[in-house]
Protein backbone atom coordinates (compact mmCIF):
# COMPACT_ATOMS: atom_id res chain seq x y z
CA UNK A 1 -29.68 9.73 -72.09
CA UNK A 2 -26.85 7.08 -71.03
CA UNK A 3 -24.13 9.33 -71.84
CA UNK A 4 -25.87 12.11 -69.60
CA UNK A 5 -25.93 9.50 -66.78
CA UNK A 6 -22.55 8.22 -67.21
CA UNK A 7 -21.53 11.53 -67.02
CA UNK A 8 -23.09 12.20 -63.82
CA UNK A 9 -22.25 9.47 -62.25
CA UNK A 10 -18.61 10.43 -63.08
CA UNK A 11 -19.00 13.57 -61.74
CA UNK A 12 -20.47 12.02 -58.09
CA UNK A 13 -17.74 9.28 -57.73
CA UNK A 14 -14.78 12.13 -58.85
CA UNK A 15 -16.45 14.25 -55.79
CA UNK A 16 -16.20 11.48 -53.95
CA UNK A 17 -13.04 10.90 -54.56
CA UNK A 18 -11.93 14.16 -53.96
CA UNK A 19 -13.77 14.29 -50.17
CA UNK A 20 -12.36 11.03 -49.29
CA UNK A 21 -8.87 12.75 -50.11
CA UNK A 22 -9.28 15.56 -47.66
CA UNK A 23 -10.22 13.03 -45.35
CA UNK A 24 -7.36 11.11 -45.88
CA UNK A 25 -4.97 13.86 -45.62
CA UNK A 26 -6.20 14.54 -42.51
CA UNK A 27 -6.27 11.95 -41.38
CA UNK A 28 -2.40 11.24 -42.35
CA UNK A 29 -2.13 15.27 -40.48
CA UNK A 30 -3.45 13.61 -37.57
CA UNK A 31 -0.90 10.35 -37.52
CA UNK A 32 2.02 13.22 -38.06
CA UNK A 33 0.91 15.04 -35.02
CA UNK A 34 0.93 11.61 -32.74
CA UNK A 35 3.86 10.65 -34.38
CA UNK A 36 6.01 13.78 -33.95
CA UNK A 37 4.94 14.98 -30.78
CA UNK A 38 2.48 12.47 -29.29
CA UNK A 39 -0.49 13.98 -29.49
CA UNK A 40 -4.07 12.93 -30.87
CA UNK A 41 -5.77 15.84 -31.91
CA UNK A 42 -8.90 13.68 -32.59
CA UNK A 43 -9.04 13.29 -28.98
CA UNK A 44 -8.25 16.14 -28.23
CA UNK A 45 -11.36 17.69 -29.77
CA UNK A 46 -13.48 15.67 -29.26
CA UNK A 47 -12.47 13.25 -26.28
CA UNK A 48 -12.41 9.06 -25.70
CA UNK A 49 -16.21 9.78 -27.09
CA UNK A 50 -18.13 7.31 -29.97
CA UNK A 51 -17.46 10.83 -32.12
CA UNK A 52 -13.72 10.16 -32.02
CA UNK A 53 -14.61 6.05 -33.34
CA UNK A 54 -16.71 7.45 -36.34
CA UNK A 55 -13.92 9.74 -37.40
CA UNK A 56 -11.56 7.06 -37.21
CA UNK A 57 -14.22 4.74 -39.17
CA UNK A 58 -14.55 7.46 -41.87
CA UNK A 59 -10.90 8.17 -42.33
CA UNK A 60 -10.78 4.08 -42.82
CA UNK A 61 -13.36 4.12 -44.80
CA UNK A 62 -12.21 7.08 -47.65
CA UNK A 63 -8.66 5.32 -47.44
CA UNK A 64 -9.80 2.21 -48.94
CA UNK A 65 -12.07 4.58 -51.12
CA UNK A 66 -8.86 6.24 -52.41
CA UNK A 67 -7.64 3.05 -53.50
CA UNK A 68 -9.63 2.91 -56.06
CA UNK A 69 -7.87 6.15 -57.53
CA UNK A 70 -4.16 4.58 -57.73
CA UNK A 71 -5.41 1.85 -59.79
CA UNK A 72 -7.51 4.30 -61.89
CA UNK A 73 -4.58 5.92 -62.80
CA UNK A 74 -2.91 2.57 -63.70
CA UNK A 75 -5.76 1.57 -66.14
CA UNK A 76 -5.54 4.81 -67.76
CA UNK A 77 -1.99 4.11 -68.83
C-alpha cells in the first residue's frame, strides 16, 4: 500500500511540475515580449486589473516550484 502511495504522489508532484513549467515558460514569453518590443501582453489581456496580479503571483509562484526540479536532477547524479 506505501509503494502505491508513493507512487501517486510521484505522479501529482511530476504534474505539478510539469504545469508550473508551462507557466514558467510563459511567463519567460511574456518578459521576451516587454523586453523586445515593450509590450505586456498580460496587460494587454487582461488590463491594470487584480487578474493581471494573480498571474504574476502564479508565474512567481511555479518559478520557485521549478526550483525544486534543478536540484532534483542534481541529487539524481
Amino acid at each position: 500500500m506505501s509503494k502505491i502511495r508513493n507512487d501517486r504522489k510521484d505522479e501529482i508532484m511530476e504534474a505539478l511540475q510539469k504545469v508550473c513549467l508551462v507557466f514558467t515558460i510563459i511567463g519567460a514569453i511574456v518578459w521576451g515580449l516587454i523586453g523586445f518590443f515593450d509590450f505586456n501582453l498580460v496587460e494587454w489581456i487582461f488590463g491594470d486589473s487584480i487578474i493581471s496580479r494573480i498571474v504574476y503571483i502564479i508565474v512567481g509562484i511555479c518559478g520557485l516550484i521549478n526550483i525544486g526540479i534543478l536540484f532534483n536532477h542534481i541529487d539524481t547524479k
